[in-house]
Protein backbone atom coordinates (compact mmCIF):
# COMPACT_ATOMS: atom_id res chain seq x y z
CA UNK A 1 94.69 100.41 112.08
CA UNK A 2 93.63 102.44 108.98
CA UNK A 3 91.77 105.48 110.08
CA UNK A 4 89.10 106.49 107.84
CA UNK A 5 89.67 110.25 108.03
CA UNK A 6 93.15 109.57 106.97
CA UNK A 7 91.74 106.95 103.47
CA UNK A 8 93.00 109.75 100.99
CA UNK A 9 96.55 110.00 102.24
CA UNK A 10 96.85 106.32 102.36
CA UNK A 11 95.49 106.19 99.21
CA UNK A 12 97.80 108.63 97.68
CA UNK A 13 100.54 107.49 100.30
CA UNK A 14 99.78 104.11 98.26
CA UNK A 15 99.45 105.21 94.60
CA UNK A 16 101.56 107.78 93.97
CA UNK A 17 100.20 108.08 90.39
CA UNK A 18 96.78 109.40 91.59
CA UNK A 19 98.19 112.20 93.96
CA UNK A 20 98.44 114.61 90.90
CA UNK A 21 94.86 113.67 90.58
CA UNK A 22 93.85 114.56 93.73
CA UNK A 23 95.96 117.79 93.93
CA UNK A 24 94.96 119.23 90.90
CA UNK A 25 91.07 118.66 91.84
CA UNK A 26 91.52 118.77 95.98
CA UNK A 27 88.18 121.59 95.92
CA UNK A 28 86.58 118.07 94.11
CA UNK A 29 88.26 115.35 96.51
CA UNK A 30 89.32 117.22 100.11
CA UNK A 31 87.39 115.54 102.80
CA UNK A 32 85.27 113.09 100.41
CA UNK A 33 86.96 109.57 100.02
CA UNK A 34 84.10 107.79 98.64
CA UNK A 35 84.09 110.51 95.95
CA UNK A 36 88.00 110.28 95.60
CA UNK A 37 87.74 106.47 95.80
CA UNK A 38 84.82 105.52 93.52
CA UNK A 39 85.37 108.18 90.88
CA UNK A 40 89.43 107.96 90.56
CA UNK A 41 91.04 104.49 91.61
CA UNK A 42 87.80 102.37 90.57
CA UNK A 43 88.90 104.37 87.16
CA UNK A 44 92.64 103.59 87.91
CA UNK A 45 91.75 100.13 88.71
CA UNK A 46 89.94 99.26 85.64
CA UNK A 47 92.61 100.97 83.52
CA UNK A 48 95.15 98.55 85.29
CA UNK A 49 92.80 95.33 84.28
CA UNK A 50 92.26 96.80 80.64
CA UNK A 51 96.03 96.81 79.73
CA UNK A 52 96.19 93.85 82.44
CA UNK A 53 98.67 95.42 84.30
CA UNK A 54 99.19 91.81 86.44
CA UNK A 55 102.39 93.22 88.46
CA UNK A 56 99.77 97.19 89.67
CA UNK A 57 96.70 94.47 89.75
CA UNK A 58 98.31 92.37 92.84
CA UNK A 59 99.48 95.77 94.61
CA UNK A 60 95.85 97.40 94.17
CA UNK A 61 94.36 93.99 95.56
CA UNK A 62 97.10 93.09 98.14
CA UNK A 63 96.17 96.86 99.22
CA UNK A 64 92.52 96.52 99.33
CA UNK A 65 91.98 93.22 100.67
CA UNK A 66 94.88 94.69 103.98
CA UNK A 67 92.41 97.80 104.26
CA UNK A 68 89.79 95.25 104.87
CA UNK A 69 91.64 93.63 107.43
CA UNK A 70 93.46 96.54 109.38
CA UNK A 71 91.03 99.60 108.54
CA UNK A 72 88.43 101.08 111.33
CA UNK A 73 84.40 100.08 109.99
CA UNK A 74 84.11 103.43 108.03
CA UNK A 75 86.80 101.90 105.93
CA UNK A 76 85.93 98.51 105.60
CA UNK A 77 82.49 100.33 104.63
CA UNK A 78 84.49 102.88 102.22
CA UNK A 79 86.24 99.49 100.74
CA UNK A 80 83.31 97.95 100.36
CA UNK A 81 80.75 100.32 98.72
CA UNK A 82 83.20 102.88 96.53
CA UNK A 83 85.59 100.12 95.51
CA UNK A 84 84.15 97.02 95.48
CA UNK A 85 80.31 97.99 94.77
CA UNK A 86 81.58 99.71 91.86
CA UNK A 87 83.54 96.76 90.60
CA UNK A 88 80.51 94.57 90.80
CA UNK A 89 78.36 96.55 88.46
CA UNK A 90 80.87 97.10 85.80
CA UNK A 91 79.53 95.73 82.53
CA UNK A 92 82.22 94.09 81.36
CA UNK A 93 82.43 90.48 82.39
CA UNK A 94 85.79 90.11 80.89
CA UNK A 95 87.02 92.95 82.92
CA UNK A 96 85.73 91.51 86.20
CA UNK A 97 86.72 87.84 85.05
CA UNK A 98 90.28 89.25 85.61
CA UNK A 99 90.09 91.40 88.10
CA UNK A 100 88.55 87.91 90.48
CA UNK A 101 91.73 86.79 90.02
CA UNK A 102 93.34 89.17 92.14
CA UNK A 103 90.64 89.43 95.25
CA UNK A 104 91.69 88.03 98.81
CA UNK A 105 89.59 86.22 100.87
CA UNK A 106 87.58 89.37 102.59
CA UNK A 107 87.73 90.76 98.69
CA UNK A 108 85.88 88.32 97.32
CA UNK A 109 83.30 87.90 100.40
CA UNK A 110 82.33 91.77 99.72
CA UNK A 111 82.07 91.12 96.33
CA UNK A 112 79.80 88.13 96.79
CA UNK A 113 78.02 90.10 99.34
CA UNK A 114 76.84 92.53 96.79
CA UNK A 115 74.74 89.73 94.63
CA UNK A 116 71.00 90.05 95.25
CA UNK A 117 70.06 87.24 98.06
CA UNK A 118 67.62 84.92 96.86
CA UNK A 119 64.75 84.28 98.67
């Protein structure tokens, strides 16, 4: 099980690539996932659907949607607010158009989740 306090390392542990990032700016990142999360691999993600990246998009997603499944609730919660909140209010419909292609079942529920309930 993915322990919350531990979401940078597997992050990093994950993504090489963005372990320079948090190094260089750990005063920024230390102890604040959502911050590390929402404000550097939402970033990295939407670079990776920009240049459409398919190959990085299926790692980021297989990753994601197994943090959903195998992380303790502050995860699932950390998943599911920095990550996939963010996603969900990015202007660019073409950008999220490709970036649904990649979400696994639990992906795609959170994602849902985030549209306004009618009443």
């Amino acid at each position: 099980m993915y322990k919350y306090k531990e979401a940078i390392n597997i992050l990093i542990n994950n993504f090489s690539e963005l372990r320079k990032v948090y190094e260089e700016n750990i005063d920024d990142y230390e102890d604040l996932p959502y911050v590390f999360y929402e404000s550097v691999f939402v970033k990295f993600i939407l670079d990776k659907a920009n240049c459409y990246d398919e190959e990085k998009l299926k790692t980021i997603f297989i990753f994601v949607e197994d943090m959903f499944t195998n992380g303790d609730e502050e995860t699932k919660n950390l998943i599911g607010v920095a990550i996939i909140e963010s996603l969900y209010y990015e202007e660019d419909s073409k950008t999220k158009e490709i970036l649904l292609k990649y979400f696994g079942k639990l992906t795609k529920k959170s994602f849902e989740d985030c549209s306004p309930k009618q009443m």
